[in-house]
Protein backbone atom coordinates (compact mmCIF):
# COMPACT_ATOMS: atom_id res chain seq x y z
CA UNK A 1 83.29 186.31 197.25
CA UNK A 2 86.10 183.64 196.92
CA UNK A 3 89.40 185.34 195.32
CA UNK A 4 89.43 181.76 192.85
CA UNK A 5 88.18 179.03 191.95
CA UNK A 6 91.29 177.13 192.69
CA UNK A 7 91.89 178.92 195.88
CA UNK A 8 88.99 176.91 197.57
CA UNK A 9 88.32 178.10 200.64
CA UNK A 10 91.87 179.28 201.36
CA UNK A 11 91.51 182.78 200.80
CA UNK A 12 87.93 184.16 201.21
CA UNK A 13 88.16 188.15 200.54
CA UNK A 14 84.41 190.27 200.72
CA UNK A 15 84.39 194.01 199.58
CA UNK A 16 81.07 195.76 200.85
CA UNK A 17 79.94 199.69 200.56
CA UNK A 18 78.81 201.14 203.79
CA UNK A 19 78.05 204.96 203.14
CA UNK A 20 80.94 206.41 202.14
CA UNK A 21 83.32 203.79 202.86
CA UNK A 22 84.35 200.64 201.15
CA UNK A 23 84.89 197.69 204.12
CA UNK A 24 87.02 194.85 202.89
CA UNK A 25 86.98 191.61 205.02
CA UNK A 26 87.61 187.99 205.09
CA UNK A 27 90.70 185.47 206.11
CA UNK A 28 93.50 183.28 204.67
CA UNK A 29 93.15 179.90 205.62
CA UNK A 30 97.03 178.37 205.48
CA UNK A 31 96.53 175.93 208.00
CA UNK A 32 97.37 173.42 204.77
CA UNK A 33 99.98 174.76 203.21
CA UNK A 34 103.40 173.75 204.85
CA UNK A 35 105.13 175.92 206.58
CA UNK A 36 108.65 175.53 204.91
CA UNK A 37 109.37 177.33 202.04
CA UNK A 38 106.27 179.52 201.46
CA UNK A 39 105.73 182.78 201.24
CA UNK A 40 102.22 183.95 200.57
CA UNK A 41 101.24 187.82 200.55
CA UNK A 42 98.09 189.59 199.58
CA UNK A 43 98.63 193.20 197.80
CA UNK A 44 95.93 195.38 196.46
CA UNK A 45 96.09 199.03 195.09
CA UNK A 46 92.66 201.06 196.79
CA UNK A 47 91.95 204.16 195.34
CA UNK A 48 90.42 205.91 198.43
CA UNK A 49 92.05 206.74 201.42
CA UNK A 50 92.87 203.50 204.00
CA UNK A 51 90.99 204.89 207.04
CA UNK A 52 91.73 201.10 209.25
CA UNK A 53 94.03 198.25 208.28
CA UNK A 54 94.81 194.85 209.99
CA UNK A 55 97.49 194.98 207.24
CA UNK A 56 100.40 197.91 205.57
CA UNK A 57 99.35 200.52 204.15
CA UNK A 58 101.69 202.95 201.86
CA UNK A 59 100.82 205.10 199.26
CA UNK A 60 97.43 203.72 197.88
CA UNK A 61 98.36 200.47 198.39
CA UNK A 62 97.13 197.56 200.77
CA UNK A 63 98.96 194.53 201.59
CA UNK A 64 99.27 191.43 203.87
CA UNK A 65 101.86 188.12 204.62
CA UNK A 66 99.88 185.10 205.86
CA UNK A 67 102.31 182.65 207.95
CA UNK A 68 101.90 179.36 206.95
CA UNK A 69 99.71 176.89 208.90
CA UNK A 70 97.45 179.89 210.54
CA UNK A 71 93.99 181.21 209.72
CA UNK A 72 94.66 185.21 209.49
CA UNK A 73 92.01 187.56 209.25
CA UNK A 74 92.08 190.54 206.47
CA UNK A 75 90.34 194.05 207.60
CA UNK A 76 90.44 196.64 205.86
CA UNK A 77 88.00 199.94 205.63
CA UNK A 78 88.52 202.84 203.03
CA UNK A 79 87.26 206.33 202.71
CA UNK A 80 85.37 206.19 199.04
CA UNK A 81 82.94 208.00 198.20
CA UNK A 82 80.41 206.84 196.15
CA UNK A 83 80.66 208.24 192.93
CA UNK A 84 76.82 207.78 191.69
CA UNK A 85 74.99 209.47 195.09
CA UNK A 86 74.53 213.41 194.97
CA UNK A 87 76.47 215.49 196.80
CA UNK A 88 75.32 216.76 199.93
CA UNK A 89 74.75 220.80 198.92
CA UNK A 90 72.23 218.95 196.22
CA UNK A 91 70.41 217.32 198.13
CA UNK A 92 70.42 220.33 200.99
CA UNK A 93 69.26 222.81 198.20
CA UNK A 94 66.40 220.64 197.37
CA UNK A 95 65.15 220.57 200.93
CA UNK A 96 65.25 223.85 201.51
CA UNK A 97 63.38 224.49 198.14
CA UNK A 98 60.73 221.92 199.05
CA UNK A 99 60.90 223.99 202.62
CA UNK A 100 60.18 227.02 201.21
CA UNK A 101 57.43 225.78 198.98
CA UNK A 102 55.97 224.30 201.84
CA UNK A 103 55.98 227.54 203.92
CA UNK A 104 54.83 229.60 201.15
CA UNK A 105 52.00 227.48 200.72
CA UNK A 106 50.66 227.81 204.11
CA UNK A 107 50.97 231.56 204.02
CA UNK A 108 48.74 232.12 201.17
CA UNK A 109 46.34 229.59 201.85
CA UNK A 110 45.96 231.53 205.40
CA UNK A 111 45.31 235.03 203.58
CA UNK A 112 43.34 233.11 201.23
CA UNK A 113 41.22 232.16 204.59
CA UNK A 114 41.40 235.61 206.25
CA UNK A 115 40.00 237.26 203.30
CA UNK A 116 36.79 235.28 202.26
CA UNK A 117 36.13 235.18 206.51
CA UNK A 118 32.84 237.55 207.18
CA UNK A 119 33.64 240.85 209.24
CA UNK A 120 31.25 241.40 211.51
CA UNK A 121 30.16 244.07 212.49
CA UNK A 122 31.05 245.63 215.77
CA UNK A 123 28.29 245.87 218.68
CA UNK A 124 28.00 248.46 221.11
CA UNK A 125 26.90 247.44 224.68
C-alpha cells in the first residue's frame, strides 16, 4: 500500500497480520530529494507492543529519519492480538468437549456390543 498518491513511489509502507502480530514493512526511496535542507521522518503511534524495530521506539510510538538521497528500509513487527479470533481457553474447552463426546461414544457403543453378543454356553471336555 503506497502512503499517497503524491508520494509516488517514494515511500511504500505495507502493514500485514501474521498470528498475533502485526508486521509493518516497506522503504523510503530519497534518492531524489536533495540532500540539503531536508528533513524527512516517519512517526506512527502502534497500539500493541513493538516486539522488533529497524526504527525508535518509545512509549507506543514508532518512528524513523530517512537521509536524503538513500533508499532506507522500514521494519517493524508488533505484538497485537487479534481482537476478532477466540481466545485460546475457548477454543481448548471445545476440544476437550468434542473429546469427551467422542470417548463417551465409543464406550457405550462397546456395551451396546457386549450386551446383544450371544453367551455361549460353556463345554466340558
Amino acid at each position: 500500500a503506497t502512503v499517497s498518491p503524491q508520494a509516488g513511489k517514494a515511500l511504500r509502507l505495507d502493514l500485514r497480520r501474521v498470528g498475533d502480530q502485526v508486521v509493518v514493512s516497506g522503504q523510503a526511496d530519497l534518492t531524489r530529494l536533495p540532500a540539503q535542507g531536508a528533513d524527512v521522518q516517519l512517526k506512527m503511534s502502534v497500539p500493541g507492543q513493538v516486539v522488533s524495530t529497524d526504527g525508535d521506539a518509545a512509549a507506543g510510538m514508532l518512528s524513523w529519519r530517512f537521509p536524503p538521497g538513500q533508499v532506507t528500509p522500514v521494519n517493524a513487527t508488533l505484538g497485537y492480538p487479534d481482537p476478532a479470533a477466540p481466545p485460546v481457553a475457548g477454543w481448548g474447552l471445545l476440544l476437550f468437549g468434542i473429546v469427551a463426546l467422542a470417548a463417551a461414544g465409543v464406550v457405550l457403543l462397546a456395551r451396546v456390543a457386549r450386551s446383544r453378543r450371544p453367551t455361549r454356553a460353556r463345554r466340558g471336555y
